[in-house]
PDB file of N, CA and C in Angstrom:
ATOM      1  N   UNK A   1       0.851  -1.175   0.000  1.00  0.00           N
ATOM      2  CA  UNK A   1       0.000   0.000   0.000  1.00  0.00           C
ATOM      3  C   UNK A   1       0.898   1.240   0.000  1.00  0.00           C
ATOM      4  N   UNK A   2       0.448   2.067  -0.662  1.00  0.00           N
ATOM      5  CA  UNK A   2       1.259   3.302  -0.987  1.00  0.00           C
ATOM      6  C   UNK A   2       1.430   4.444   0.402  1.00  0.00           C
ATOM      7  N   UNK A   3       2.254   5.116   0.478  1.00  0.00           N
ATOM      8  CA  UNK A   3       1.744   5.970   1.781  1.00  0.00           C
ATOM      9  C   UNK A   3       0.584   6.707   1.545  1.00  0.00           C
ATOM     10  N   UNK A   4       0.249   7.341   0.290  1.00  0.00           N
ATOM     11  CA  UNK A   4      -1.145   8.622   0.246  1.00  0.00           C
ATOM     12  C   UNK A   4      -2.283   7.326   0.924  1.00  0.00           C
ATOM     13  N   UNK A   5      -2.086   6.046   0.294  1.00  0.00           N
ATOM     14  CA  UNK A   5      -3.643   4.669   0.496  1.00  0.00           C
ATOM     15  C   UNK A   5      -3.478   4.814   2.161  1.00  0.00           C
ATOM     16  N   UNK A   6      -2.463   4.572   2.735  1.00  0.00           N
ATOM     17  CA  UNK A   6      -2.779   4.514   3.908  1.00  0.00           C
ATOM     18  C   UNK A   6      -3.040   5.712   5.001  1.00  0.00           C
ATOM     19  N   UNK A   7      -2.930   6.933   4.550  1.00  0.00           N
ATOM     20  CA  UNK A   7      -3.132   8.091   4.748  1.00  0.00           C
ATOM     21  C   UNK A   7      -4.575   8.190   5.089  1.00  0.00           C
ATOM     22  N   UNK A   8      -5.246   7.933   3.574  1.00  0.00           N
ATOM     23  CA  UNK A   8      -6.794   8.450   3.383  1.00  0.00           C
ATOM     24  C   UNK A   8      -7.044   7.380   4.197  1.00  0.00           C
ATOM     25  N   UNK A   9      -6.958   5.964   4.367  1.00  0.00           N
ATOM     26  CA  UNK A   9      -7.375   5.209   5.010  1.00  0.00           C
ATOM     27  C   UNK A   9      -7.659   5.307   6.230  1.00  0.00           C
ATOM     28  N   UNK A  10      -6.538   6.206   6.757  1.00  0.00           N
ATOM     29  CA  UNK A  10      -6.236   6.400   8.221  1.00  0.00           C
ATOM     30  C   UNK A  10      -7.777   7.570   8.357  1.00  0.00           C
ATOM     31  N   UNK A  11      -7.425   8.006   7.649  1.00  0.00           N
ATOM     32  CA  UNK A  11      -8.806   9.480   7.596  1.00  0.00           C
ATOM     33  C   UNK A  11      -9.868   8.954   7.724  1.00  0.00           C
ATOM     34  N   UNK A  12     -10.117   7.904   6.348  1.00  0.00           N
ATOM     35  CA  UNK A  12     -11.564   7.694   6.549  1.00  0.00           C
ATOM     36  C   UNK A  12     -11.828   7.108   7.911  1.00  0.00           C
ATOM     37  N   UNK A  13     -11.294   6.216   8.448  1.00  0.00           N
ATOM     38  CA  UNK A  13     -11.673   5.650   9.679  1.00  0.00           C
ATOM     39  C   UNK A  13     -11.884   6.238  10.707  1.00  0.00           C
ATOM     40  N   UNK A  14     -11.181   7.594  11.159  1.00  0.00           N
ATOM     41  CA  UNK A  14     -11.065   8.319  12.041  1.00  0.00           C
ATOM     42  C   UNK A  14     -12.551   9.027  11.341  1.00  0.00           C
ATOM     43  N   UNK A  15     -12.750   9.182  10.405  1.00  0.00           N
ATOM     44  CA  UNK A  15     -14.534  10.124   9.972  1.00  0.00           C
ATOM     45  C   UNK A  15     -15.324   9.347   9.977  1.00  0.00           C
ATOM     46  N   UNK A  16     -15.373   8.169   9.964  1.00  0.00           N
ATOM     47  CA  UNK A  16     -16.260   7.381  10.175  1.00  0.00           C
ATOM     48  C   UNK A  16     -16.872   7.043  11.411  1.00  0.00           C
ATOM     49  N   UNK A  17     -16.426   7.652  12.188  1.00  0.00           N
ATOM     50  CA  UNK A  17     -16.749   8.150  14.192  1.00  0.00           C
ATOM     51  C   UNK A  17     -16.698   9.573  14.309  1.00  0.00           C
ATOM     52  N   UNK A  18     -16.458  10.429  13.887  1.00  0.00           N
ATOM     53  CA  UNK A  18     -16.523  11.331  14.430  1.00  0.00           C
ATOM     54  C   UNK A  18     -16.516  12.278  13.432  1.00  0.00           C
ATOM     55  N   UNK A  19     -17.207  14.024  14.182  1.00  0.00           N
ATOM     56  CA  UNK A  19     -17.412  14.807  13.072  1.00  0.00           C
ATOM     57  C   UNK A  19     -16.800  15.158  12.454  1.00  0.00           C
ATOM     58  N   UNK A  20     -16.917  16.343  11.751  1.00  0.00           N
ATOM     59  CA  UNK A  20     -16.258  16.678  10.429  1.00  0.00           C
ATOM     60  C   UNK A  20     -14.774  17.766  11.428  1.00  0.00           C
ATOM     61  N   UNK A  21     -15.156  18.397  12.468  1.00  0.00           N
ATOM     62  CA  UNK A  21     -14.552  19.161  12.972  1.00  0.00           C
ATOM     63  C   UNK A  21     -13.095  18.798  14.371  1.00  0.00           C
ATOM     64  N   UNK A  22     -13.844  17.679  14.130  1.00  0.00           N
ATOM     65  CA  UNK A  22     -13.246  16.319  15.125  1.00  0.00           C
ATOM     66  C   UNK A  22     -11.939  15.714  14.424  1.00  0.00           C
ATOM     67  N   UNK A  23     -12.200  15.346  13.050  1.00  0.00           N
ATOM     68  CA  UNK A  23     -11.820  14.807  11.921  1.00  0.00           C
ATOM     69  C   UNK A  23     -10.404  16.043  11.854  1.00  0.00           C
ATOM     70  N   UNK A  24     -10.425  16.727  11.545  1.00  0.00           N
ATOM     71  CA  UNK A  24      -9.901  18.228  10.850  1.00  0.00           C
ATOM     72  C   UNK A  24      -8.956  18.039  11.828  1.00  0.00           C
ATOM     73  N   UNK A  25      -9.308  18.526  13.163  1.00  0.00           N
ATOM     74  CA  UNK A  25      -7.841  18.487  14.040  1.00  0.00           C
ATOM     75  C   UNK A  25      -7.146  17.352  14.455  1.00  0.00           C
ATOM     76  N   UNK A  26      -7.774  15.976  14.380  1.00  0.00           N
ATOM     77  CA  UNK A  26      -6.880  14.563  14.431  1.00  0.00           C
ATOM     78  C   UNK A  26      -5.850  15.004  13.299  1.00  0.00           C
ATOM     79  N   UNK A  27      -6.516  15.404  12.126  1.00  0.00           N
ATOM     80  CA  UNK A  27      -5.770  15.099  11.011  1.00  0.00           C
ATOM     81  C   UNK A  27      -4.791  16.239  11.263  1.00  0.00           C
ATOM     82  N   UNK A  28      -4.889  17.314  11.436  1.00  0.00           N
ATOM     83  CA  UNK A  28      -3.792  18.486  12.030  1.00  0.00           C
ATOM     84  C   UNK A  28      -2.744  17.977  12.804  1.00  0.00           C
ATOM     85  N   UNK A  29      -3.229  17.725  13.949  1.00  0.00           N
ATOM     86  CA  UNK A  29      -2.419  17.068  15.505  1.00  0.00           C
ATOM     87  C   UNK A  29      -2.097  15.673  15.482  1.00  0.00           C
ATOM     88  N   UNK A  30      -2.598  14.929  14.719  1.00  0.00           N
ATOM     89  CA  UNK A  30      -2.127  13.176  15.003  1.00  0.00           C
ATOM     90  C   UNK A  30      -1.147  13.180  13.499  1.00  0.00           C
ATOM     91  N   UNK A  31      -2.384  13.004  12.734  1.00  0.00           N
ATOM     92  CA  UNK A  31      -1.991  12.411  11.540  1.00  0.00           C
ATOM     93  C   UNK A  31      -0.365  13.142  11.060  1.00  0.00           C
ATOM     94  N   UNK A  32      -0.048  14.225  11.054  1.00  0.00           N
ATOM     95  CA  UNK A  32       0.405  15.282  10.230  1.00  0.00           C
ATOM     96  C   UNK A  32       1.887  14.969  11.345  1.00  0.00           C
ATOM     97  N   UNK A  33       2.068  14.976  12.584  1.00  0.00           N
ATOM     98  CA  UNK A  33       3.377  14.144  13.502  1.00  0.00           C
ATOM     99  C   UNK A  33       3.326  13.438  13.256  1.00  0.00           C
ATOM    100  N   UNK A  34       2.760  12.117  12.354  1.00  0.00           N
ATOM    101  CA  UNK A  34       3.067  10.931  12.202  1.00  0.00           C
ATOM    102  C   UNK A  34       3.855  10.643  11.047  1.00  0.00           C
ATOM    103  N   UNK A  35       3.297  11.752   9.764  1.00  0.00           N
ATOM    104  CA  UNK A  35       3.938  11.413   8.724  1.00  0.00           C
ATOM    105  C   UNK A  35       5.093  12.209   8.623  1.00  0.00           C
ATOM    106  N   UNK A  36       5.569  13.347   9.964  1.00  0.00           N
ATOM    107  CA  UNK A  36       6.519  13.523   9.801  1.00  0.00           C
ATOM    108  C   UNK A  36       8.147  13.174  10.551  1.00  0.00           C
ATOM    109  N   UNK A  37       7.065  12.236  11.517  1.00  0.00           N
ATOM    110  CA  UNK A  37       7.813  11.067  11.862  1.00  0.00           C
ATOM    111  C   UNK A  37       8.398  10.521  11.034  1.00  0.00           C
ATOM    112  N   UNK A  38       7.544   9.475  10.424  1.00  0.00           N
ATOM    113  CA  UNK A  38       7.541   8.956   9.319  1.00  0.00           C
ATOM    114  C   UNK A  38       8.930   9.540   8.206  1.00  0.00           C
ATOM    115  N   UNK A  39       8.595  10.596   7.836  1.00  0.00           N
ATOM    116  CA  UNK A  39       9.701  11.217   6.605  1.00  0.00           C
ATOM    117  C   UNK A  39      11.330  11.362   7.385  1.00  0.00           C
ATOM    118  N   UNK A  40      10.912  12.117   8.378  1.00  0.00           N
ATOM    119  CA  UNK A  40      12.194  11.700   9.168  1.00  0.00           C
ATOM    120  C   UNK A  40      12.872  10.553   9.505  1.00  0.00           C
ATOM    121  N   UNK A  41      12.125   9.369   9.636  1.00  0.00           N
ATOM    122  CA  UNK A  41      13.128   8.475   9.796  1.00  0.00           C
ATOM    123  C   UNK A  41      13.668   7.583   8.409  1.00  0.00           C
ATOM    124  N   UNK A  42      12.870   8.196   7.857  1.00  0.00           N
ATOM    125  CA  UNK A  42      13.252   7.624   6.270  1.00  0.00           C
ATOM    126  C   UNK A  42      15.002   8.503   5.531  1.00  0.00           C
ATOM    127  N   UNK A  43      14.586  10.217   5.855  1.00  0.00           N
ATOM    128  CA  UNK A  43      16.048  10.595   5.885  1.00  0.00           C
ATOM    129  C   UNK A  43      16.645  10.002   6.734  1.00  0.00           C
ATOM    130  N   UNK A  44      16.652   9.861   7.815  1.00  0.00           N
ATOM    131  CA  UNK A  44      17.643   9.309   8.780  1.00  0.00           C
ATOM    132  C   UNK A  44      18.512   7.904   8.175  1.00  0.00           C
ATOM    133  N   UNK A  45      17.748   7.515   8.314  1.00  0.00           N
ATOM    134  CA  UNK A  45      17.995   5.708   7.553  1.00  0.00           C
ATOM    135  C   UNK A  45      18.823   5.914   6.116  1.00  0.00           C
ATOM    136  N   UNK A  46      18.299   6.919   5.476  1.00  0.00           N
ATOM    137  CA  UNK A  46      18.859   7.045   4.188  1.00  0.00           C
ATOM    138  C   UNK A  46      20.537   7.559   4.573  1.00  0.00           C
ATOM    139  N   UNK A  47      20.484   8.668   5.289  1.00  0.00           N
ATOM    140  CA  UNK A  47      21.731   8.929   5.703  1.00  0.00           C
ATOM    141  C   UNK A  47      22.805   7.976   6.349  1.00  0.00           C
ATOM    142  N   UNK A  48      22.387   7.104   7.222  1.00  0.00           N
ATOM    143  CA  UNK A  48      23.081   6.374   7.760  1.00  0.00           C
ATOM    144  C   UNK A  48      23.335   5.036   7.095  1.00  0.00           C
ATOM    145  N   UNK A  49      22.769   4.917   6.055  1.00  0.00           N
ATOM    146  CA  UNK A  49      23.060   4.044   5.089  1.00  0.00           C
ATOM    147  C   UNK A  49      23.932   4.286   4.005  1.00  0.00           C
ATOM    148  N   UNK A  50      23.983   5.566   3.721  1.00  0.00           N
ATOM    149  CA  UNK A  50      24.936   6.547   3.253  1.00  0.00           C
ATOM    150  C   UNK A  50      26.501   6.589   3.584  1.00  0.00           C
ATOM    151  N   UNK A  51      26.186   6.876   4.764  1.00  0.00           N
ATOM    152  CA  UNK A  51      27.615   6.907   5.740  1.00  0.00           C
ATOM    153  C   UNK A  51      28.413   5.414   5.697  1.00  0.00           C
ATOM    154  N   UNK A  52      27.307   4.503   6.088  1.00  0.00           N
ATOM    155  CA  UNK A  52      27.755   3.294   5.961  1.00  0.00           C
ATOM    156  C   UNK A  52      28.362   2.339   4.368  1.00  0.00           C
ATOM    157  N   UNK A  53      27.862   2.762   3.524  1.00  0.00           N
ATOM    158  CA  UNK A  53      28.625   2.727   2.130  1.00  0.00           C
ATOM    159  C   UNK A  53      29.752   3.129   2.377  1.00  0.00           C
ATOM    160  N   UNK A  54      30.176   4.696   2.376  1.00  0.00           N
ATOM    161  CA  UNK A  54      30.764   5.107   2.343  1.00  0.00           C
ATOM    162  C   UNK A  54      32.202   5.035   3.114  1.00  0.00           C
ATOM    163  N   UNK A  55      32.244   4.545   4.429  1.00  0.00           N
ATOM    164  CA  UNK A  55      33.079   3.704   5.519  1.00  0.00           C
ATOM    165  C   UNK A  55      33.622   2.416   5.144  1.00  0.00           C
ATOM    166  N   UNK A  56      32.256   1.702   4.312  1.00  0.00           N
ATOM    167  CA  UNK A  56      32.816   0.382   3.606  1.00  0.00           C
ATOM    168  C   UNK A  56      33.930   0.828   2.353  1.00  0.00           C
ATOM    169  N   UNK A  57      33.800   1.531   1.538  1.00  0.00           N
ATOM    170  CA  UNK A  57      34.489   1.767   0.840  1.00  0.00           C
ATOM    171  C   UNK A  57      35.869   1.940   0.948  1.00  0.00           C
ATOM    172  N   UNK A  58      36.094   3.055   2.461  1.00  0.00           N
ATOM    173  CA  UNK A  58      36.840   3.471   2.293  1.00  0.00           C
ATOM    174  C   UNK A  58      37.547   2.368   2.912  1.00  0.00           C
ATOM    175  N   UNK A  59      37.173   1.353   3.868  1.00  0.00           N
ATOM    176  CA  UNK A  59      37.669   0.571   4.583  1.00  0.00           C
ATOM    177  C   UNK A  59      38.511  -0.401   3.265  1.00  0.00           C
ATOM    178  N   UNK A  60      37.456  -0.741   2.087  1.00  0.00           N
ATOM    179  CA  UNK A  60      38.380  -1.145   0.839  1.00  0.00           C
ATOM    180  C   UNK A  60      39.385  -0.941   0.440  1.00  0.00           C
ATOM    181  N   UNK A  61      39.493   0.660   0.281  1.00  0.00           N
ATOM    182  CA  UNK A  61      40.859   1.132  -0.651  1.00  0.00           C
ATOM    183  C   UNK A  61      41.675   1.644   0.152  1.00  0.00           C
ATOM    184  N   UNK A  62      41.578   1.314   1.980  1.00  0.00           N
ATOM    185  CA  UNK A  62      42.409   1.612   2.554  1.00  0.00           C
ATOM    186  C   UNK A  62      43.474  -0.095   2.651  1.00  0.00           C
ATOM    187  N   UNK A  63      42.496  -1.157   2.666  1.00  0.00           N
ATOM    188  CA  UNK A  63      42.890  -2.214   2.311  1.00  0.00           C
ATOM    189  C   UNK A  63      43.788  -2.447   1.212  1.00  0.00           C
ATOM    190  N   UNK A  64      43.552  -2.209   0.045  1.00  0.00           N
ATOM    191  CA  UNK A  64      44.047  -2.390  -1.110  1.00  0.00           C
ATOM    192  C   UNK A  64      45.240  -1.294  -1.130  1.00  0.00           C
ATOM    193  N   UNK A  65      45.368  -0.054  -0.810  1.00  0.00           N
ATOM    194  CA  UNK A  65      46.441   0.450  -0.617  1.00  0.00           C
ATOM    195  C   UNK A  65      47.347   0.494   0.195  1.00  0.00           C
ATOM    196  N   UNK A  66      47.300  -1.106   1.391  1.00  0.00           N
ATOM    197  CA  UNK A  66      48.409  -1.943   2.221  1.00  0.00           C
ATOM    198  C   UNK A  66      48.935  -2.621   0.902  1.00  0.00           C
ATOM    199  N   UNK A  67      48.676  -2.528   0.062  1.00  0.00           N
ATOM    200  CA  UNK A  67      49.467  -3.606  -1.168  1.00  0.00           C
ATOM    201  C   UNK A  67      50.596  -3.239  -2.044  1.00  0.00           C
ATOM    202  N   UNK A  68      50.808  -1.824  -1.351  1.00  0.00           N
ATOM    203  CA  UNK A  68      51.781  -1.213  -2.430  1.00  0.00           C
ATOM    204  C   UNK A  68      53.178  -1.921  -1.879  1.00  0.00           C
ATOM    205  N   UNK A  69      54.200  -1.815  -3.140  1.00  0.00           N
ATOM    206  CA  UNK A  69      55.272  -3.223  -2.549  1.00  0.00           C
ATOM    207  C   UNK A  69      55.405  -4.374  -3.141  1.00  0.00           C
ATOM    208  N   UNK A  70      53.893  -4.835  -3.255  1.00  0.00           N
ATOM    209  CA  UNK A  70      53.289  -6.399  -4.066  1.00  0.00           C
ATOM    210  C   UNK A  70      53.512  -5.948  -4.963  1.00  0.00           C
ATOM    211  N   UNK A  71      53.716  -5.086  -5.694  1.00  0.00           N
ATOM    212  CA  UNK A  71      53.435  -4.995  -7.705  1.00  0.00           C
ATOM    213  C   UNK A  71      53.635  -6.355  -8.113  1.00  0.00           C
ATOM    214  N   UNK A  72      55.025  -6.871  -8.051  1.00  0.00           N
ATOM    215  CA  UNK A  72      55.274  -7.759  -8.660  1.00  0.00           C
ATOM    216  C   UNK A  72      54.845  -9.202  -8.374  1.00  0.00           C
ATOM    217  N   UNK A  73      54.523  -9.238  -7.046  1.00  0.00           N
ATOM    218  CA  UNK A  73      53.662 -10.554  -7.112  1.00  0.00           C
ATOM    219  C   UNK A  73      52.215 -10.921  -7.133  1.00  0.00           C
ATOM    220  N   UNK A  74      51.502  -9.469  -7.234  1.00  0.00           N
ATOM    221  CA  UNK A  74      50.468  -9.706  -7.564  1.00  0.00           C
ATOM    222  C   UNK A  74      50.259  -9.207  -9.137  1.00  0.00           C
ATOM    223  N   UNK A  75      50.854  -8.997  -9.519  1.00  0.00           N
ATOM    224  CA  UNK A  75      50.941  -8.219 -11.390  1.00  0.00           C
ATOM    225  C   UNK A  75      49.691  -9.584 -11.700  1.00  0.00           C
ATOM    226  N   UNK A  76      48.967  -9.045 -12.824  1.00  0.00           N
ATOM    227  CA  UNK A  76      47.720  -9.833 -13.782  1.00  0.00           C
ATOM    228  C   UNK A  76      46.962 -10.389 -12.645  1.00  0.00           C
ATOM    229  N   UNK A  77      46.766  -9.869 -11.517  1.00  0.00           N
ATOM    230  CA  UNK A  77      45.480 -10.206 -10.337  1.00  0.00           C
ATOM    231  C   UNK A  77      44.625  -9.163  -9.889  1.00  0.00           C
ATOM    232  N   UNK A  78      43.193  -9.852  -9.965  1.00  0.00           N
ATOM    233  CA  UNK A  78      42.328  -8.692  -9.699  1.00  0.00           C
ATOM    234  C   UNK A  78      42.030  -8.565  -8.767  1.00  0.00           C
ATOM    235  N   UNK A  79      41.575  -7.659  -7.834  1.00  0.00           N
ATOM    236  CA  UNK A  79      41.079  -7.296  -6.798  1.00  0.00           C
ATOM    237  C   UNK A  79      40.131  -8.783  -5.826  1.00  0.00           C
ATOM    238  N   UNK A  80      39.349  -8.781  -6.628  1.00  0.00           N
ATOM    239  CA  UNK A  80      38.530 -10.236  -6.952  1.00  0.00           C
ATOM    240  C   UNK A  80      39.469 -11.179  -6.536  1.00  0.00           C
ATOM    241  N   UNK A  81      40.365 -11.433  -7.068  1.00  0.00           N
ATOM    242  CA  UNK A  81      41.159 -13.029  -7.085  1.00  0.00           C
ATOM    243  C   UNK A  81      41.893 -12.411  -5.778  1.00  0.00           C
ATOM    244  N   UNK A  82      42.382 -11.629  -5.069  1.00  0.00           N
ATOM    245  CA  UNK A  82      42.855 -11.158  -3.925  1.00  0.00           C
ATOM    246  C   UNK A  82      41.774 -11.390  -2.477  1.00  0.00           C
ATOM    247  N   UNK A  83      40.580 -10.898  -2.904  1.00  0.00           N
ATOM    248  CA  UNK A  83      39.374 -11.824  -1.869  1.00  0.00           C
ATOM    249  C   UNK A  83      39.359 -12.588  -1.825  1.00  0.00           C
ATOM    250  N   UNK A  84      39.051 -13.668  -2.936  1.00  0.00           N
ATOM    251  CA  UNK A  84      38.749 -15.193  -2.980  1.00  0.00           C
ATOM    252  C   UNK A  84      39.996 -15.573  -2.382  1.00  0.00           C
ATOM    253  N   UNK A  85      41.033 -15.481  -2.334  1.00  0.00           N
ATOM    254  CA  UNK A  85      42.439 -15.796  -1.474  1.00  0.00           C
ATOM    255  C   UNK A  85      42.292 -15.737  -0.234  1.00  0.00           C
ATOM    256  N   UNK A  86      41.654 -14.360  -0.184  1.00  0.00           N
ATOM    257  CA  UNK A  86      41.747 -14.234   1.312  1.00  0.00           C
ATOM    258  C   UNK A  86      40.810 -14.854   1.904  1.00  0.00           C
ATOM    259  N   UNK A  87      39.609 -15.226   1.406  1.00  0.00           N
ATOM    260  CA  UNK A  87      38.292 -16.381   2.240  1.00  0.00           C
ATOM    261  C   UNK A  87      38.547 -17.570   2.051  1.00  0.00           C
ATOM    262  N   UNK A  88      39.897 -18.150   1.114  1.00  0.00           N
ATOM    263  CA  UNK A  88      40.128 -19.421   0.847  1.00  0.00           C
ATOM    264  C   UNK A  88      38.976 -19.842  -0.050  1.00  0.00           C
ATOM    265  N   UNK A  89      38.819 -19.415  -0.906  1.00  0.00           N
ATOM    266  CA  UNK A  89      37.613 -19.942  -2.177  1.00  0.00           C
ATOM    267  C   UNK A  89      39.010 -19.801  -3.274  1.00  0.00           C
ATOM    268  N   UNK A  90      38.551 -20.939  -4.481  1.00  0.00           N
ATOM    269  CA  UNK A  90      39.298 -20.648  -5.304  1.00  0.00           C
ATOM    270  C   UNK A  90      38.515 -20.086  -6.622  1.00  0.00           C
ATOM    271  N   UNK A  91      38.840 -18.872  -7.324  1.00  0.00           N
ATOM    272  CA  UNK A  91      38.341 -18.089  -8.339  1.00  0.00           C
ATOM    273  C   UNK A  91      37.910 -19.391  -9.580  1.00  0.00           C
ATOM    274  N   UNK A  92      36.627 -18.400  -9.364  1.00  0.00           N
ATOM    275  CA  UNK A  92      35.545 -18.927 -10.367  1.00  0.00           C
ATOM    276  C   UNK A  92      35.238 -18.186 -11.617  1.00  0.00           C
ATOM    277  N   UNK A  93      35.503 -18.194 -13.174  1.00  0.00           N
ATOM    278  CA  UNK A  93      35.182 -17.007 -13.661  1.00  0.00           C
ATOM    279  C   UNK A  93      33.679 -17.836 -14.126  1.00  0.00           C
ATOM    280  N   UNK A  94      33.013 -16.635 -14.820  1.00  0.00           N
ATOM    281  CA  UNK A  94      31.483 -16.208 -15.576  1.00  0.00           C
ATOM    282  C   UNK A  94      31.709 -17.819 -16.067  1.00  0.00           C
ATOM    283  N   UNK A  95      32.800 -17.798 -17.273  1.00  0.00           N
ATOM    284  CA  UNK A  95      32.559 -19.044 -17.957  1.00  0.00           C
ATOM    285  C   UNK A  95      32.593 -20.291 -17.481  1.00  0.00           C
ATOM    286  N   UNK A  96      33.510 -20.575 -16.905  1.00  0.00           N
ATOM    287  CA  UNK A  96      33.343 -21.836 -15.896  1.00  0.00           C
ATOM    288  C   UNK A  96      32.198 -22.258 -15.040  1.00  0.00           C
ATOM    289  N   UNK A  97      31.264 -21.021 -14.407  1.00  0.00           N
ATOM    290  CA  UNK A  97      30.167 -21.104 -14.592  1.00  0.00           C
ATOM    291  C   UNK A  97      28.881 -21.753 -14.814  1.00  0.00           C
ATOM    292  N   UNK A  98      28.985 -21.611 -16.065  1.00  0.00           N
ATOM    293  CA  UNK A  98      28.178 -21.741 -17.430  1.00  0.00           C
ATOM    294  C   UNK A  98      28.623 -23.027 -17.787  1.00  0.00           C
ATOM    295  N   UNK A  99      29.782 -23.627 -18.180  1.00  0.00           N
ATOM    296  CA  UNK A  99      30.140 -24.262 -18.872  1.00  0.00           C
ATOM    297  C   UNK A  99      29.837 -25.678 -17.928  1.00  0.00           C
ATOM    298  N   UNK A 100      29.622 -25.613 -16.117  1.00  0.00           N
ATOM    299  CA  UNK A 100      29.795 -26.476 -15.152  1.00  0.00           C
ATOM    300  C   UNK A 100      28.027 -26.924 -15.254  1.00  0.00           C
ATOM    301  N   UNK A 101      27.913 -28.858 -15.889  1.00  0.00           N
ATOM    302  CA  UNK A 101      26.327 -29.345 -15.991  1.00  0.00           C
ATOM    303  C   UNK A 101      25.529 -29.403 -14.639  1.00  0.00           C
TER     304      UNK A 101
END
């Protein structure tokens, strides 16, 4: 359900008991802190999900730039084949894949 569906929903029910004038200030005083509850914690979440990308990342290329030194023994290895090393999996490409019945 969309937020406006559950909105009116919320309305009609609340008018469906009570008057029209009754109605008016729920929807002022209840309804109207709820959805901005509501929006707020949606920025919030968005932000801190944000931040949290962003920490992962850097936590990456702070990783990958402990590697300077390696040139030569990691030369023709990807980033990729440097994980799978490090979890002990051995690299799988696309085709092998595909090609496995």
């Amino acid at each position: 359900m969309k937020g406006l569906d559950i909105y009116k929903a919320k309305v009609g029910a609340y008018r469906a008991n009570h008057t029209e004038e009754e109605t008016k200030k729920h929807v002022e005083d209840v309804l109207r802190a709820e959805w901005q509850d509501a929006v707020y914690g949606i920025a919030k979440n968005y932000q801190e999900s944000v931040a949290t990308v962003a920490g992962d990342a850097a936590a990456v290329k702070k990783y990958y730039m402990t590697q300077k030194g390696r040139e030569k023994e990691l030369k023709g290895k990807t980033k990729a084949r440097h994980s799978e090393r490090d979890l002990g999996r051995a690299p799988k490409t696309h085709r092998q894949a595909r090609a496995t019945p």
